[in-house]
Protein backbone atom coordinates (compact mmCIF):
# COMPACT_ATOMS: atom_id res chain seq x y z
CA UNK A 1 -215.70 -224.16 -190.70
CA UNK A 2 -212.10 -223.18 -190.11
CA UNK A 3 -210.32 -226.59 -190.19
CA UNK A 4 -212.36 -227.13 -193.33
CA UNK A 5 -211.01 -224.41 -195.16
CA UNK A 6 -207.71 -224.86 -193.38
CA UNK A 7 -207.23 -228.77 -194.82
CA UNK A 8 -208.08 -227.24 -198.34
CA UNK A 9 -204.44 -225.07 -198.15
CA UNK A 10 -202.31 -227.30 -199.87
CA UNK A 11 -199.17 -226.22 -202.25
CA UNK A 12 -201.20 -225.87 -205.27
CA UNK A 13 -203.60 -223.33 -203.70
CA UNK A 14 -200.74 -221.75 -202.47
CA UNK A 15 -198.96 -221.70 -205.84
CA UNK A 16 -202.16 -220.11 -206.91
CA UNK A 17 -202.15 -217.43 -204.49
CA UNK A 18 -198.35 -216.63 -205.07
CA UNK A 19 -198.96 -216.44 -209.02
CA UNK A 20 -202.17 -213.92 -208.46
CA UNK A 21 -200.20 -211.94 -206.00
CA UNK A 22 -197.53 -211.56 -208.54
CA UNK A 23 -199.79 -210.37 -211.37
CA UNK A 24 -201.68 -207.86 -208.91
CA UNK A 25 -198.13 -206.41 -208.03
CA UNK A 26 -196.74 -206.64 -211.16
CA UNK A 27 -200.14 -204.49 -212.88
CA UNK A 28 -199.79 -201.97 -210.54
CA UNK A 29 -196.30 -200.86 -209.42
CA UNK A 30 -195.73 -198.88 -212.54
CA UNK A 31 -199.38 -197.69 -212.97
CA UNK A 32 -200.23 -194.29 -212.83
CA UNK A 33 -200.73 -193.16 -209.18
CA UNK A 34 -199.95 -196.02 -207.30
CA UNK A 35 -196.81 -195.10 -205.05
CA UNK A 36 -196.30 -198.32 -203.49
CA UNK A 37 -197.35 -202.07 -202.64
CA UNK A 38 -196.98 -203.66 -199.38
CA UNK A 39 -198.36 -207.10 -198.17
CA UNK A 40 -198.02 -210.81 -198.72
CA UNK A 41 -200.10 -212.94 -200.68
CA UNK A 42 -203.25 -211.36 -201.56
CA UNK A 43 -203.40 -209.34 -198.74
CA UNK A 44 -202.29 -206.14 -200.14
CA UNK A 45 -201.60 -202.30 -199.55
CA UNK A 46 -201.41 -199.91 -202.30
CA UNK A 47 -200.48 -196.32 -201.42
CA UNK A 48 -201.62 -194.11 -203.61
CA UNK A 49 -201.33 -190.45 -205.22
CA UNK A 50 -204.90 -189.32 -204.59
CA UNK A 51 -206.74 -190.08 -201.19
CA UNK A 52 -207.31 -193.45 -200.38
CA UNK A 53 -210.77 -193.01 -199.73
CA UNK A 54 -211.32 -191.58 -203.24
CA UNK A 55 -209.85 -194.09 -204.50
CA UNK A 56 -212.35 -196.40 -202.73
CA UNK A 57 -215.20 -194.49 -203.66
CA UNK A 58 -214.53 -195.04 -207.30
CA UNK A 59 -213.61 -198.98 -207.06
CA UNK A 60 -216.86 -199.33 -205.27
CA UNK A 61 -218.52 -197.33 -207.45
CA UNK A 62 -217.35 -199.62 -210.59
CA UNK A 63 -217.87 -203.29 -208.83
CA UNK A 64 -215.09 -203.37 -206.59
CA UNK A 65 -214.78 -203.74 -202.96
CA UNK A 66 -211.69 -203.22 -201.29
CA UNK A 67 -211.28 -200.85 -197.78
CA UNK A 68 -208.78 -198.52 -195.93
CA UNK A 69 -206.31 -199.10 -194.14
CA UNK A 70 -204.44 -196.29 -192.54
CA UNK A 71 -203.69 -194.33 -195.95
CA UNK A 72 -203.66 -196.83 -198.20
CA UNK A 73 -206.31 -199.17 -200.30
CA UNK A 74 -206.04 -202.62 -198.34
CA UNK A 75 -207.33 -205.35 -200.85
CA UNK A 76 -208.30 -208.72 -199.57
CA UNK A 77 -209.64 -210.96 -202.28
CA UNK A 78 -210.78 -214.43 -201.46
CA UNK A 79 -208.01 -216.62 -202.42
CA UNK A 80 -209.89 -218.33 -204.51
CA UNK A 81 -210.63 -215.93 -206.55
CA UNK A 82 -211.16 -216.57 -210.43
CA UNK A 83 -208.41 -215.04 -212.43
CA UNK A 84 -211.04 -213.37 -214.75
CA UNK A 85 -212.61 -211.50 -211.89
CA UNK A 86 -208.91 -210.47 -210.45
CA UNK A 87 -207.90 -209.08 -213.98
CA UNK A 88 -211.53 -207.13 -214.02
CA UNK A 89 -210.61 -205.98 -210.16
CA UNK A 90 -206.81 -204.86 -210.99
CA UNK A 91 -208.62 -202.60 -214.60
CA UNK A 92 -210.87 -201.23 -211.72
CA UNK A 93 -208.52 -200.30 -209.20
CA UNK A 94 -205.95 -199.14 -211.98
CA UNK A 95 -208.49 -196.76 -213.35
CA UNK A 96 -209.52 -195.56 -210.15
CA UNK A 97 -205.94 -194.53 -209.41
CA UNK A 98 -205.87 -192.46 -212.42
């Protein structure tokens, strides 16, 4: 299973990745109670203004999975993720920062 998914990386997939890392960071380092963003690729770390687990609480409770890490809301999306569902999963998280 692993060298399957391992001969589908290829620059365009990674291009991919890199563009819906970008818009993740870019919607939320100026939203309202998000401190900070740490990580590479899609594996990100938002530190926010309210506890992280409340924070989780309310993604979950709207659609969204994402988990703690330390004190901060670790996501880790598939990488294939469709940019619909991101942009849904960024509106979730952004709200849930409020």
């Amino acid at each position: 299973g692993a060298l399957n998914i391992i001969k589908r990386l290829d620059a365009e997939m990674l291009c991919e990745v890199e563009k819906k890392s970008q818009y993740i960071i870019n919607s939320l380092k100026n939203a309202n109670g998000v401190k900070s963003i740490s990580g590479l690729g899609l594996m990100l770390g938002i530190e926010t203004e309210k506890d992280a687990s409340d924070v989780i609480a309310e993604c979950r409770k709207n659609g969204v999975l994402v988990i703690k890490a330390k004190n901060k809301v670790r996501l880790l999306p598939a990488l294939n993720i469709p940019d619909e569902l991101l942009e849904k999963a960024v509106d979730v998280i952004i709200n849930a920062c409020k």
